[in-house]
N, C-alpha and C. Protein backbone atom coordinates (compact mmCIF):
# COMPACT_ATOMS: atom_id res chain seq x y z
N UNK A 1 5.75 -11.50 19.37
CA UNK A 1 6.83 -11.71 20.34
C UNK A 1 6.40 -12.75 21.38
N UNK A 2 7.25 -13.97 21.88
CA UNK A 2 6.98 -14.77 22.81
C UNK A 2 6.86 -13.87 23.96
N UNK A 3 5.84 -14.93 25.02
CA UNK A 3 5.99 -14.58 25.84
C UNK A 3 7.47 -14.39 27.13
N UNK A 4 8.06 -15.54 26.65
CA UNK A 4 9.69 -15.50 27.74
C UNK A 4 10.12 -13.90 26.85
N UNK A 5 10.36 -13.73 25.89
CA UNK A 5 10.34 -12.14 25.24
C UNK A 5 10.08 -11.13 26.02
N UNK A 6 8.88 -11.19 25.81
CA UNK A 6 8.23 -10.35 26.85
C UNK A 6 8.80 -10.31 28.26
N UNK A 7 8.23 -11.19 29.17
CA UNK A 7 8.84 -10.97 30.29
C UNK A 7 10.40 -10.72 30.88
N UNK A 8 11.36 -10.96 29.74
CA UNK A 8 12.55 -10.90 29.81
C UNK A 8 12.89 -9.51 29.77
N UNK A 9 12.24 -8.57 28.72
CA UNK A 9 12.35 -7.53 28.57
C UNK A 9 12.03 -6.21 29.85
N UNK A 10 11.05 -6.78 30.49
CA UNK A 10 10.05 -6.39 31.67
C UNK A 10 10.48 -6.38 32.84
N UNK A 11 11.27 -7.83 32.91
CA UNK A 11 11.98 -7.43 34.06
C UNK A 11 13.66 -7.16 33.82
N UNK A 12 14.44 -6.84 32.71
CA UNK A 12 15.88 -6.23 32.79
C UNK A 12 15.42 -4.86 33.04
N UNK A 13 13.95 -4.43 32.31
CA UNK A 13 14.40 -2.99 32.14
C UNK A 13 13.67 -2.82 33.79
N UNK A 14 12.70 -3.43 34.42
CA UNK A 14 12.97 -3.13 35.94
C UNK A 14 13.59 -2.91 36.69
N UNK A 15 14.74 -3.85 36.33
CA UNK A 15 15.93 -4.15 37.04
C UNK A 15 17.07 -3.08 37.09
N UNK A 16 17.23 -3.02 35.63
CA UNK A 16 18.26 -2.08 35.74
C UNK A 16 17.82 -0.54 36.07
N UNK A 17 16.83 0.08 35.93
CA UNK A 17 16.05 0.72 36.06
C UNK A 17 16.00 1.24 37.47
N UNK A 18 15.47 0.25 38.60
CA UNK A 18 15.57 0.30 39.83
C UNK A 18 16.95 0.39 40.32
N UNK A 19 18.59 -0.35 39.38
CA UNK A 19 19.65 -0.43 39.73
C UNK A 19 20.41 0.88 39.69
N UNK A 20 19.75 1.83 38.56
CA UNK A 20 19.74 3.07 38.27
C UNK A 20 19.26 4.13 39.43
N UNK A 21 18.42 3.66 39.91
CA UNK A 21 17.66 5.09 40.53
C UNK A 21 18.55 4.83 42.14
N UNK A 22 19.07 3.42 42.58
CA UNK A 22 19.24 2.97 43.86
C UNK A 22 21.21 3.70 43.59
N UNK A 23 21.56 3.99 42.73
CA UNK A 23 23.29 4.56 42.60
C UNK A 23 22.95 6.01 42.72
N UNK A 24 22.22 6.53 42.24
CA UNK A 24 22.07 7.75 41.97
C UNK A 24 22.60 8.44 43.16
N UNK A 25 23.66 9.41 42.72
CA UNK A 25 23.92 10.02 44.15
C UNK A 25 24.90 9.23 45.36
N UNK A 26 25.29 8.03 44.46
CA UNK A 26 26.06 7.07 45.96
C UNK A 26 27.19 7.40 45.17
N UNK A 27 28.45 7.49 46.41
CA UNK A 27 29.75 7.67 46.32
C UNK A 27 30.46 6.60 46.62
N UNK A 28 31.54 6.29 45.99
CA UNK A 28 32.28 5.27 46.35
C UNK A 28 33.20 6.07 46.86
N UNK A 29 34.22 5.28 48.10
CA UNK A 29 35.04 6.10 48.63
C UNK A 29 36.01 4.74 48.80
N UNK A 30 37.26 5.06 49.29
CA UNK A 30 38.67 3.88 49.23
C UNK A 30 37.99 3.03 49.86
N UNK A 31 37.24 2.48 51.13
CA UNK A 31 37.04 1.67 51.71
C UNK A 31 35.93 0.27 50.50
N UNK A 32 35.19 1.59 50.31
CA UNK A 32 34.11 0.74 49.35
C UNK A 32 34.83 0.05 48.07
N UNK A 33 35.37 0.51 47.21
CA UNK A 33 36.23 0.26 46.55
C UNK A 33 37.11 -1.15 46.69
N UNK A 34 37.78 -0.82 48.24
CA UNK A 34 38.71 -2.53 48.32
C UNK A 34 37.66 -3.61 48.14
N UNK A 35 36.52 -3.26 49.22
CA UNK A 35 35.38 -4.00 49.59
C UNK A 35 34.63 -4.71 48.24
N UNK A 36 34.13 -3.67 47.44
CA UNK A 36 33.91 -4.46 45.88
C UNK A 36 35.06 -5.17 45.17
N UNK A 37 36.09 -4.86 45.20
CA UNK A 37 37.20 -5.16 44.59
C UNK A 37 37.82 -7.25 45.45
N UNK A 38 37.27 -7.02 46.74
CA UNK A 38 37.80 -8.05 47.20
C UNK A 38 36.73 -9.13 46.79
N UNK A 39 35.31 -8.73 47.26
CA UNK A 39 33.84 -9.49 47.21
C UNK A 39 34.04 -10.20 45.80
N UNK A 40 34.29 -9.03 44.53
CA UNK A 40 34.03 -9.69 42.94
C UNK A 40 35.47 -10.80 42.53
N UNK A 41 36.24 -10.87 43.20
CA UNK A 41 37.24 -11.63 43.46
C UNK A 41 37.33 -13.19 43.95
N UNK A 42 36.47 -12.79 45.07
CA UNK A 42 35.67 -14.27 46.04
C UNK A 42 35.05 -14.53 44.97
N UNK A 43 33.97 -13.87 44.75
CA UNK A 43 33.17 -14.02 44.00
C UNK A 43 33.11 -15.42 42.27
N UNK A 44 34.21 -14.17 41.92
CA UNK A 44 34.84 -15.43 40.29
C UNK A 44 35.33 -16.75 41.29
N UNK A 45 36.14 -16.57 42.23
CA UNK A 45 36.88 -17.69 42.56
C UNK A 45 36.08 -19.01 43.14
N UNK A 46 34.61 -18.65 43.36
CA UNK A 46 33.28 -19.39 44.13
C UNK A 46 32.64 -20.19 42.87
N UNK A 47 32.94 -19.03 41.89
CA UNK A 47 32.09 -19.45 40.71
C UNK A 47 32.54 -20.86 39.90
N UNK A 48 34.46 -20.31 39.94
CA UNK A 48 34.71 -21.07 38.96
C UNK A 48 34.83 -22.84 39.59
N UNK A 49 34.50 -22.62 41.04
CA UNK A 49 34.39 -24.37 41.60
C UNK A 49 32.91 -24.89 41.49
N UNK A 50 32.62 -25.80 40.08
CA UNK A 50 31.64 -25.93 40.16
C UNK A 50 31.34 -28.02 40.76
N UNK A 51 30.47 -27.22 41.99
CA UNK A 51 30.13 -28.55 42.71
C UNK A 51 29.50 -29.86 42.00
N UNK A 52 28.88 -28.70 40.96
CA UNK A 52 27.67 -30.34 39.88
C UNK A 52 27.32 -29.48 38.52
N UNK A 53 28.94 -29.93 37.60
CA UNK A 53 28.89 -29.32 36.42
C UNK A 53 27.44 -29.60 35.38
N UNK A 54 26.95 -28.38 34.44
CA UNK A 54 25.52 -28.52 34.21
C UNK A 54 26.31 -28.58 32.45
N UNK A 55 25.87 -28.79 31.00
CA UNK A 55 26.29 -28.32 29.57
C UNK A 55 25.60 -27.15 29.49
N UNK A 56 26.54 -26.67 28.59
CA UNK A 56 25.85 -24.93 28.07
C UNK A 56 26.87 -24.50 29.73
N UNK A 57 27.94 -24.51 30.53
CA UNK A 57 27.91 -23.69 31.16
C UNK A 57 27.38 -23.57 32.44
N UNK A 58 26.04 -24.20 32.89
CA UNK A 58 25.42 -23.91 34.03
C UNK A 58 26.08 -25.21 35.00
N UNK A 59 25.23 -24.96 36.08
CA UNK A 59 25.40 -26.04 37.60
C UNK A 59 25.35 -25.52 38.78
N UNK A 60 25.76 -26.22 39.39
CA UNK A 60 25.90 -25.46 41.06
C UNK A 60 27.56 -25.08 40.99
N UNK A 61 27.80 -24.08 41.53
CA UNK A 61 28.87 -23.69 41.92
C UNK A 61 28.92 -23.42 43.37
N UNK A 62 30.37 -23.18 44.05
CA UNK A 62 30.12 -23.28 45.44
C UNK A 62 30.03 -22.07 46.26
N UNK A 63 28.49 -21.57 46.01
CA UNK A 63 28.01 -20.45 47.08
C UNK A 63 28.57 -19.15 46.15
N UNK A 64 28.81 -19.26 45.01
CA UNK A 64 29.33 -17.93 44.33
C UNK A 64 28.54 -16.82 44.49
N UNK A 65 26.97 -16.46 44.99
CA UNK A 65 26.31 -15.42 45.08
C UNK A 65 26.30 -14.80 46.60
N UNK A 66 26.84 -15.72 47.56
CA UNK A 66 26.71 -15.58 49.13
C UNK A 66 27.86 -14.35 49.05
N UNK A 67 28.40 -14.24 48.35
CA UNK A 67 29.57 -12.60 49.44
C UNK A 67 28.93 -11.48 48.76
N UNK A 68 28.21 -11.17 46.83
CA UNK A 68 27.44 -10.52 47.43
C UNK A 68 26.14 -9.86 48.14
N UNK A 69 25.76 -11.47 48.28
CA UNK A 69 24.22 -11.17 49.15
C UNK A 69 24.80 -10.63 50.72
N UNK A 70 26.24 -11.08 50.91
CA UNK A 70 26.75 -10.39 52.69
C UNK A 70 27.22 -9.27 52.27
N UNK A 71 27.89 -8.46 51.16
CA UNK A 71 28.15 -6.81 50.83
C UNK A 71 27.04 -6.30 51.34
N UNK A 72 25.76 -6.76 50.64
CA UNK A 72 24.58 -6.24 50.10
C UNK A 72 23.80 -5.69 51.77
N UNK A 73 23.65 -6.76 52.57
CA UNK A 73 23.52 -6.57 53.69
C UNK A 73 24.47 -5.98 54.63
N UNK A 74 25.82 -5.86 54.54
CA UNK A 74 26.78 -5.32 55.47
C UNK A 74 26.94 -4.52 55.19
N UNK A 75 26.88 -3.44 53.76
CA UNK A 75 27.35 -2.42 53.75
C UNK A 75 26.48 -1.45 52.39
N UNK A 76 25.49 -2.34 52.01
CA UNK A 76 24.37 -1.48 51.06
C UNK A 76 23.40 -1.89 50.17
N UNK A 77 23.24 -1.73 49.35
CA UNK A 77 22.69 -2.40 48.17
C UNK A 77 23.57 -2.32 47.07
N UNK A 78 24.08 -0.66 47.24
CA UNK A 78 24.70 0.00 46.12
C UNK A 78 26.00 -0.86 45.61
N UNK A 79 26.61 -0.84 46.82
CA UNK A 79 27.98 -1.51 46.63
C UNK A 79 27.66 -2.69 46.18
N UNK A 80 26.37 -3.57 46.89
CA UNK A 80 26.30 -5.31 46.25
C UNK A 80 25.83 -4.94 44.04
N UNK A 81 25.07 -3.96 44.07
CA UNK A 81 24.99 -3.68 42.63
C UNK A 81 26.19 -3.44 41.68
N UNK A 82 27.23 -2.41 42.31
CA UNK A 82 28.64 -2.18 41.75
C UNK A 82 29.14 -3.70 41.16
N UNK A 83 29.41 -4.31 42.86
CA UNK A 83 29.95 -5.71 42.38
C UNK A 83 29.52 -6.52 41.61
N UNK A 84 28.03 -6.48 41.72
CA UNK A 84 27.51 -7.63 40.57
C UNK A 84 27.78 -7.89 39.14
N UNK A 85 27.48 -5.58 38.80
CA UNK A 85 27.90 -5.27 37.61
C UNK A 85 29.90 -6.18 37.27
N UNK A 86 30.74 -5.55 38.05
CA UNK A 86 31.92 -5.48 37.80
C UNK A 86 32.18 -7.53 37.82
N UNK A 87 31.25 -8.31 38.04
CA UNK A 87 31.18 -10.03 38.40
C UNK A 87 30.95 -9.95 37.12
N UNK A 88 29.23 -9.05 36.56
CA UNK A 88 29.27 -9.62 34.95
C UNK A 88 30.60 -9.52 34.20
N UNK A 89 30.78 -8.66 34.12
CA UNK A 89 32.08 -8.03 33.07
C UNK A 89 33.11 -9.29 33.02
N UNK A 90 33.17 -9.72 34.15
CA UNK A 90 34.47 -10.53 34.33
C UNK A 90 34.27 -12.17 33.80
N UNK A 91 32.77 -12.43 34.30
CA UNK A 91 32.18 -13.82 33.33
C UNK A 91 31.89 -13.67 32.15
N UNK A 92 31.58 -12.32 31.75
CA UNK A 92 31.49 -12.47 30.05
C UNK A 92 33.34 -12.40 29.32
N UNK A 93 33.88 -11.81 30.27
CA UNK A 93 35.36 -12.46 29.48
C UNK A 93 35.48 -14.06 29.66
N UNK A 94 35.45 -14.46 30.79
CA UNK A 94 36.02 -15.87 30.77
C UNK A 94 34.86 -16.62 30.25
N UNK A 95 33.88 -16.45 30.58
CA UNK A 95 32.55 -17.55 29.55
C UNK A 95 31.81 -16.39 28.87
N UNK A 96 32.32 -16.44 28.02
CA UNK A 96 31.86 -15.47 26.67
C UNK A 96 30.24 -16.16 26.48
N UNK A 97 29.03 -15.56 25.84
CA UNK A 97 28.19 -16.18 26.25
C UNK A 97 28.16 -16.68 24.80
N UNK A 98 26.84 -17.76 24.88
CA UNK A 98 26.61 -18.20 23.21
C UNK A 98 25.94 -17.27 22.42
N UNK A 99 25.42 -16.68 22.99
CA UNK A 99 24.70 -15.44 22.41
C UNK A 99 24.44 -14.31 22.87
N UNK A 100 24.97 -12.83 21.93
CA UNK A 100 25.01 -11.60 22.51
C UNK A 100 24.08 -11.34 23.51
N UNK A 101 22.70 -11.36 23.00
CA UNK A 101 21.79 -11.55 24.05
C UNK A 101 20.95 -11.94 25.20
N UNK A 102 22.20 -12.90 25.37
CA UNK A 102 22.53 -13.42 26.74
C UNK A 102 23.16 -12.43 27.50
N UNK A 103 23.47 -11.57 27.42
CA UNK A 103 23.97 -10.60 28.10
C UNK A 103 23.34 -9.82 29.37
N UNK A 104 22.37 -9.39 29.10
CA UNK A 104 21.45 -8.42 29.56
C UNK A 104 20.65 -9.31 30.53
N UNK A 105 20.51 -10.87 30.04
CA UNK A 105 20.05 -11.72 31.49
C UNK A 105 20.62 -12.41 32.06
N UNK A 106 22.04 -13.81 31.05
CA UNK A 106 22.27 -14.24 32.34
C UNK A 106 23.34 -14.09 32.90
N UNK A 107 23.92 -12.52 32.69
CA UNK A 107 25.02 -11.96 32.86
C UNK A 107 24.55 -11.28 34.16
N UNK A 108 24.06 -9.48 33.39
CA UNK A 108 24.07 -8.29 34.25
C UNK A 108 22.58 -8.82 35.10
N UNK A 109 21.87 -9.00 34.64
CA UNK A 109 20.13 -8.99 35.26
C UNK A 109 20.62 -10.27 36.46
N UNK A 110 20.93 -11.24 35.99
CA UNK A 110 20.98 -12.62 36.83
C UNK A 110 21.28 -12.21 38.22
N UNK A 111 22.71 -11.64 37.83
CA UNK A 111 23.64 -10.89 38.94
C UNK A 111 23.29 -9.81 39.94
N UNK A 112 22.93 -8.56 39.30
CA UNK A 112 22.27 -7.51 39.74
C UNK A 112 21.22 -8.13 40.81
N UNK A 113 20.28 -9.01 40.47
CA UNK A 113 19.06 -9.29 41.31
C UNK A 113 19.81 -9.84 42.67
N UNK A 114 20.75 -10.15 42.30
CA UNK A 114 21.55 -10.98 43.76
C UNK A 114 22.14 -10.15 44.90
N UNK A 115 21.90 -9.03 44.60
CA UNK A 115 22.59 -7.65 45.56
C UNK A 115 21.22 -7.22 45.99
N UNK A 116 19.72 -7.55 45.79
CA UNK A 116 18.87 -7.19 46.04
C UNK A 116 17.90 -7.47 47.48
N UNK A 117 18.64 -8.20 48.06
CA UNK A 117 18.84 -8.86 49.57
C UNK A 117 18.34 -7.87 50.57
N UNK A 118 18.92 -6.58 50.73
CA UNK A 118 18.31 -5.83 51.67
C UNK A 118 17.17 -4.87 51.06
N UNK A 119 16.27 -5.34 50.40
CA UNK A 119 15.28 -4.78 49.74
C UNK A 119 14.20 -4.57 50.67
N UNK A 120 14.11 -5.71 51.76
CA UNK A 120 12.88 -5.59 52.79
C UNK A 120 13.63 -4.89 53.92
N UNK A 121 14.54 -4.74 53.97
CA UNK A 121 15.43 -4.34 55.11
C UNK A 121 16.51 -5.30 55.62
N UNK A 122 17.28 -4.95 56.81
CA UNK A 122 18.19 -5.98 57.44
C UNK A 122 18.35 -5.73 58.85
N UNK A 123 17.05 -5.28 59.46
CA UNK A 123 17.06 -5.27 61.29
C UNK A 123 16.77 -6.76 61.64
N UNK A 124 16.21 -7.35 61.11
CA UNK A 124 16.57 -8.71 61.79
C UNK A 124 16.26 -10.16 60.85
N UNK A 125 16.61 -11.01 60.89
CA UNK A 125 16.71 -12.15 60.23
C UNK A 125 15.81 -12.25 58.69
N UNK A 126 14.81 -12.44 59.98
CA UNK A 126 13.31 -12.76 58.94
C UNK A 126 14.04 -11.94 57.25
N UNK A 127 13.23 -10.22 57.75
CA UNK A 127 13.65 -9.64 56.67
C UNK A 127 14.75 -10.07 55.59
N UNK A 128 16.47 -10.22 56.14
CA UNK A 128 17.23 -10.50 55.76
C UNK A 128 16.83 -11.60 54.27
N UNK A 129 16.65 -12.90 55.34
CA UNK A 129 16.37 -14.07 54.54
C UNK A 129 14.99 -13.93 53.42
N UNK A 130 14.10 -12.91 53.88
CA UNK A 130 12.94 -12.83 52.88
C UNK A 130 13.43 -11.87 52.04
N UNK A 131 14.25 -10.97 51.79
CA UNK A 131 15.21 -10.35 50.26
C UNK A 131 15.72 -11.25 49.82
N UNK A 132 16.64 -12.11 50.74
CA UNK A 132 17.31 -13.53 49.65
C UNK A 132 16.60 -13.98 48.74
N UNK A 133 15.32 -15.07 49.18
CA UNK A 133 15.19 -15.30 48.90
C UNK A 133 14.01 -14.87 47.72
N UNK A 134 13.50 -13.75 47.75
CA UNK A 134 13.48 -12.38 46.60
C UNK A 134 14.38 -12.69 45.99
N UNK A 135 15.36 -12.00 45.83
CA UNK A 135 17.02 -11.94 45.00
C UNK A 135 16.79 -12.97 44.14
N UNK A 136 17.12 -14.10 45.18
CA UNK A 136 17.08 -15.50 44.85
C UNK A 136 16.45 -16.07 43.49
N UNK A 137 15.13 -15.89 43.61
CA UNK A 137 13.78 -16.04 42.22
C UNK A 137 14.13 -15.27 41.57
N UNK A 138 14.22 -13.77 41.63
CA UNK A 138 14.77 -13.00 40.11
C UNK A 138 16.23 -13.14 39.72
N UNK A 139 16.67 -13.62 40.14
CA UNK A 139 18.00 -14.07 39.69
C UNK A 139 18.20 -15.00 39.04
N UNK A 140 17.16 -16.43 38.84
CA UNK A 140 16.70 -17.48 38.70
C UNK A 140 15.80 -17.40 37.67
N UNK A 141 14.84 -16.73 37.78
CA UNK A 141 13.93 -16.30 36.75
C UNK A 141 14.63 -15.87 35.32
N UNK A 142 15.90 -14.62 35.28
CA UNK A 142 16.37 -14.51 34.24
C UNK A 142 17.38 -15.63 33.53
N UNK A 143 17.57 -16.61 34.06
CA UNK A 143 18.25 -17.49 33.78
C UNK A 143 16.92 -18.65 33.03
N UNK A 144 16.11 -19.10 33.71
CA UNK A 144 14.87 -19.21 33.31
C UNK A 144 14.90 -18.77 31.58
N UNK A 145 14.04 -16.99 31.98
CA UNK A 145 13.92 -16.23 30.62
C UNK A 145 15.07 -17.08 29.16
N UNK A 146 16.31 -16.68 29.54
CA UNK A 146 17.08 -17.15 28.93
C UNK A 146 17.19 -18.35 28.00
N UNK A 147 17.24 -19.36 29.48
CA UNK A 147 17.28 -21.18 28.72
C UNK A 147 16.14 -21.21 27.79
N UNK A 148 14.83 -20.43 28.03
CA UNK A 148 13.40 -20.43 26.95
C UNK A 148 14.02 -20.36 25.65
N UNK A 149 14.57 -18.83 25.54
CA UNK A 149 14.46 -18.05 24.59
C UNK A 149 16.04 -18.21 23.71
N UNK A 150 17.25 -18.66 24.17
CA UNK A 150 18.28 -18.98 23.41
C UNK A 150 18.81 -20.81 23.52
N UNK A 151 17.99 -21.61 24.33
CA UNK A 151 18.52 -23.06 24.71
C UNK A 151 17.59 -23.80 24.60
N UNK A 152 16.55 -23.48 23.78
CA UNK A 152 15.03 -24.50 23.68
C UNK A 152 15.96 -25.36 23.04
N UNK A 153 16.43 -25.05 22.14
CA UNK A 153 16.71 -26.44 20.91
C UNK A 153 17.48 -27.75 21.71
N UNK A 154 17.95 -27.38 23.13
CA UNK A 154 18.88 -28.64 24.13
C UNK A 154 17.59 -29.51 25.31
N UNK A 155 16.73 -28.82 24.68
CA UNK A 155 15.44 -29.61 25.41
C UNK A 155 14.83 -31.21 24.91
N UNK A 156 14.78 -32.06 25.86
CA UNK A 156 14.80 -33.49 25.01
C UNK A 156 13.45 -33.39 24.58
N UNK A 157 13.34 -34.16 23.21
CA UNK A 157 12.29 -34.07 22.88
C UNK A 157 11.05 -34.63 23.54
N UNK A 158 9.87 -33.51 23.19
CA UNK A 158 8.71 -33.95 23.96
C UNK A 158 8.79 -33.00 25.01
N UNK A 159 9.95 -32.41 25.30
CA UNK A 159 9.57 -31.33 26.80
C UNK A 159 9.72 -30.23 26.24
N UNK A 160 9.16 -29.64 27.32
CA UNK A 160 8.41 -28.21 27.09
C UNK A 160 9.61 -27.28 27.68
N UNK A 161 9.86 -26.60 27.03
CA UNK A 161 11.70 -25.59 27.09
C UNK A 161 10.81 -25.13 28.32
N UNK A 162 9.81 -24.35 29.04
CA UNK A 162 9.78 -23.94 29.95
C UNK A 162 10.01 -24.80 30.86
N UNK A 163 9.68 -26.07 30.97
CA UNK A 163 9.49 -27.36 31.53
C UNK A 163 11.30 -27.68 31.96
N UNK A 164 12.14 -27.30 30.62
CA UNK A 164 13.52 -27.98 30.76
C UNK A 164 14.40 -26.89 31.13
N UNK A 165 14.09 -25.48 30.68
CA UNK A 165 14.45 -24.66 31.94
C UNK A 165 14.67 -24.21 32.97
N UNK A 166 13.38 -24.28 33.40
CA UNK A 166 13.24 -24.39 35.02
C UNK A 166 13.51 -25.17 35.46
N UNK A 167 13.56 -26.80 35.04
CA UNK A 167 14.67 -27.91 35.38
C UNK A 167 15.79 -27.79 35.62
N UNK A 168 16.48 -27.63 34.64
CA UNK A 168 17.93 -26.98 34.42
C UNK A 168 18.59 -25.76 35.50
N UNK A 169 17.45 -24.87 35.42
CA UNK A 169 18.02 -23.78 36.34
C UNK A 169 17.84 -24.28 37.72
N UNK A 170 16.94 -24.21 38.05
CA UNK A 170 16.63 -24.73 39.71
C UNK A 170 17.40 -25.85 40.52
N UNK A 171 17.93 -26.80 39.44
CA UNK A 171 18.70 -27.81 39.92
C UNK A 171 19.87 -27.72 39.79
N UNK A 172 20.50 -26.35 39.08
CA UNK A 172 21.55 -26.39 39.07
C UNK A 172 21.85 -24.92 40.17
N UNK A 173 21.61 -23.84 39.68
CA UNK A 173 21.69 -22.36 39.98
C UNK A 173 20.72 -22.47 41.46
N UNK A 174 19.51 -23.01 40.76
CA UNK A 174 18.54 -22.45 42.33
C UNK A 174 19.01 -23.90 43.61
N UNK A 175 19.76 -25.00 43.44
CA UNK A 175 20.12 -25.09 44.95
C UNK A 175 21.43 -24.16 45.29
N UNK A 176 22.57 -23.92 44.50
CA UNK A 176 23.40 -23.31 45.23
C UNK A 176 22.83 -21.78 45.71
N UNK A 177 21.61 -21.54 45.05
CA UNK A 177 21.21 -19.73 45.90
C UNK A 177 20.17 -20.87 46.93
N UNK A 178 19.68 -22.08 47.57
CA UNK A 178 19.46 -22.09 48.06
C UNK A 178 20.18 -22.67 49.84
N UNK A 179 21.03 -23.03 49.24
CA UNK A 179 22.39 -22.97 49.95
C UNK A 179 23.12 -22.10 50.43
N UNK A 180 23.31 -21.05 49.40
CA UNK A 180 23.40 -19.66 50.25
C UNK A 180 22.74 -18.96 51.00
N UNK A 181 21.31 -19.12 51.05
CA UNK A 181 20.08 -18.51 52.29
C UNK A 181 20.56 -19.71 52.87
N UNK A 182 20.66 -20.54 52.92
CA UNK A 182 20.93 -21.39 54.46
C UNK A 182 22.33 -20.72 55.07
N UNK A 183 23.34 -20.92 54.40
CA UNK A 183 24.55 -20.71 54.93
C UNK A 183 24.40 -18.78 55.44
N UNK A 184 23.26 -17.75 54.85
CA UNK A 184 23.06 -15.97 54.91
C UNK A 184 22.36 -16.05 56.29
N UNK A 185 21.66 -17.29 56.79
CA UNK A 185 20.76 -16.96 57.75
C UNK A 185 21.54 -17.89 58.81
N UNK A 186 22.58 -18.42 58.91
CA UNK A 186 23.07 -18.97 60.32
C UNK A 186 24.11 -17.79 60.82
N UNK A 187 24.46 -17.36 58.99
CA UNK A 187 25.80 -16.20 59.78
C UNK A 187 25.40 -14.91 61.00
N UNK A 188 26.08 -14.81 61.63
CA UNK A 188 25.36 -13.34 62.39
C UNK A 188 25.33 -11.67 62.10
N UNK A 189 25.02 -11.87 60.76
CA UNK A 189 25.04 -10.91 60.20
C UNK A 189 24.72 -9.25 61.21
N UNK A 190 23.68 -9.11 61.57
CA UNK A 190 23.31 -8.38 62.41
C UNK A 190 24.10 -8.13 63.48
N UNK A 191 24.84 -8.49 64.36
CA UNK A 191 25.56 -8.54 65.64
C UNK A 191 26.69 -7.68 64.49
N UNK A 192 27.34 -8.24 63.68
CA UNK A 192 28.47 -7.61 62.77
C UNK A 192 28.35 -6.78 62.30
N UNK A 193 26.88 -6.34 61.86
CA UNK A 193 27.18 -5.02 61.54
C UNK A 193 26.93 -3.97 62.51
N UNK A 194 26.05 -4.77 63.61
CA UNK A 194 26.00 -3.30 65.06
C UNK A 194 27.37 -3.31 65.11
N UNK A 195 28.46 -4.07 65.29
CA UNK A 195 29.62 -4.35 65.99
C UNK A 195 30.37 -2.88 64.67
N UNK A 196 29.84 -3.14 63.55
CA UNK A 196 30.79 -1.84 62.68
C UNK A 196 30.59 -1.06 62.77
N UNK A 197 28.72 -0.52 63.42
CA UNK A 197 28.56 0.71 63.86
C UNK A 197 29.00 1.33 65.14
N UNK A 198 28.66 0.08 65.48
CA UNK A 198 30.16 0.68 67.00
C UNK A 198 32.00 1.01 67.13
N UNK A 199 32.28 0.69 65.75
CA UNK A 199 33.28 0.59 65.72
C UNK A 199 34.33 -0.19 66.40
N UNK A 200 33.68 -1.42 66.68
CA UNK A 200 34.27 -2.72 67.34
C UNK A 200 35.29 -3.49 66.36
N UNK A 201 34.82 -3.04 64.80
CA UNK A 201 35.56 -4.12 63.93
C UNK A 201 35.47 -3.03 62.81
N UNK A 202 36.73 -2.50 61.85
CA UNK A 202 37.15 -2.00 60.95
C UNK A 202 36.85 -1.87 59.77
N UNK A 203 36.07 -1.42 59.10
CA UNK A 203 35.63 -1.64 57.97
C UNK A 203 37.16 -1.52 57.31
């Protein structure tokens, strides 16, 4: 078994694994519900404007992971995981992938890692922006895994599929998640959500 194999395997079943143990016991209630329902909505509609179309599918799109890296922080992890899941579902209808086994990374895994934002916490910035940009790399990484292991053959000759992967992804996928930590860390995230625990502003 290759190594992108390997590690692909290593980190979905982390992933989902950890995505598993972090629901356990969480309730969705009407509020949460609109809230995923509106986010995975933004969400497709972010996706489908793509700023610097990539072949095979990829590029930058505009900020499509930023509403739920702000769920994720405003109101859980759980809920940014719900949405991610309910984002895959909705890109494997409209971009069906080239291969089944694209599924599991640059669908659910890609996604999932992107709700993973308040992993260090969210009392103040730093933290905030150091889950992003966490999120950020494993989100990136399975896309990575992927281009290895189903898109070597679109690699020009002479380069090294890890080489034209991580090309591919980073210049397309990893500036718009790095665009979104710019645009996650000016918002005032923090002030907004004391302001919901005070009940200043409505969930």
């Amino acid at each position: 078994m290759k190594l992108a194999e390997v590690l692909a395997i290593i980190f979905t079943v982390i992933v989902f694994v950890f995505s598993i143990i972090k629901l356990k016991g969480f309730k969705l209630s009407v509020k949460s519900i609109v809230r995923i329902g509106l986010v995975a909505a933004i969400t497709m509609v972010l996706y489908m404007i793509k700023l610097v179309p990539f072949p095979q599918g990829g590029g930058c799109s505009l900020l499509s992971i930023l509403p739920i890296m702000m769920l994720s922080v405003m109101f859980g992890m759980e809920e940014g995981i719900i949405c991610a899941v309910i984002v895959a579902l909705i890109k494997i209808v409209i971009q069906p992938p080239y291969y089944p086994l694209q599924i599991p990374l640059d669908y659910f895994g890609s996604m999932i890692a992107v709700a993973f934002v308040p992993l260090f916490g969210v009392e103040n910035k730093f933290k905030i922006i150091l889950g992003a940009v966490f999120a950020s790399i494993i989100s990136i990484l399975f896309s990575v895994f992927s281009g290895v292991i189903f898109f070597g053959q679109f690699a020009p000759k002479g380069t090294n599929v890890w080489v034209y992967s991580i090309g591919y992804n980073v210049l397309g996928y990893g500036v718009e998640a790095l665009l979104s930590i710019v645009v996650l860390s000016i918002l005032p995230l923090i002030h907004i959500k004391e302001a919901i625990k005070r009940g200043e502003i409505k969930r």
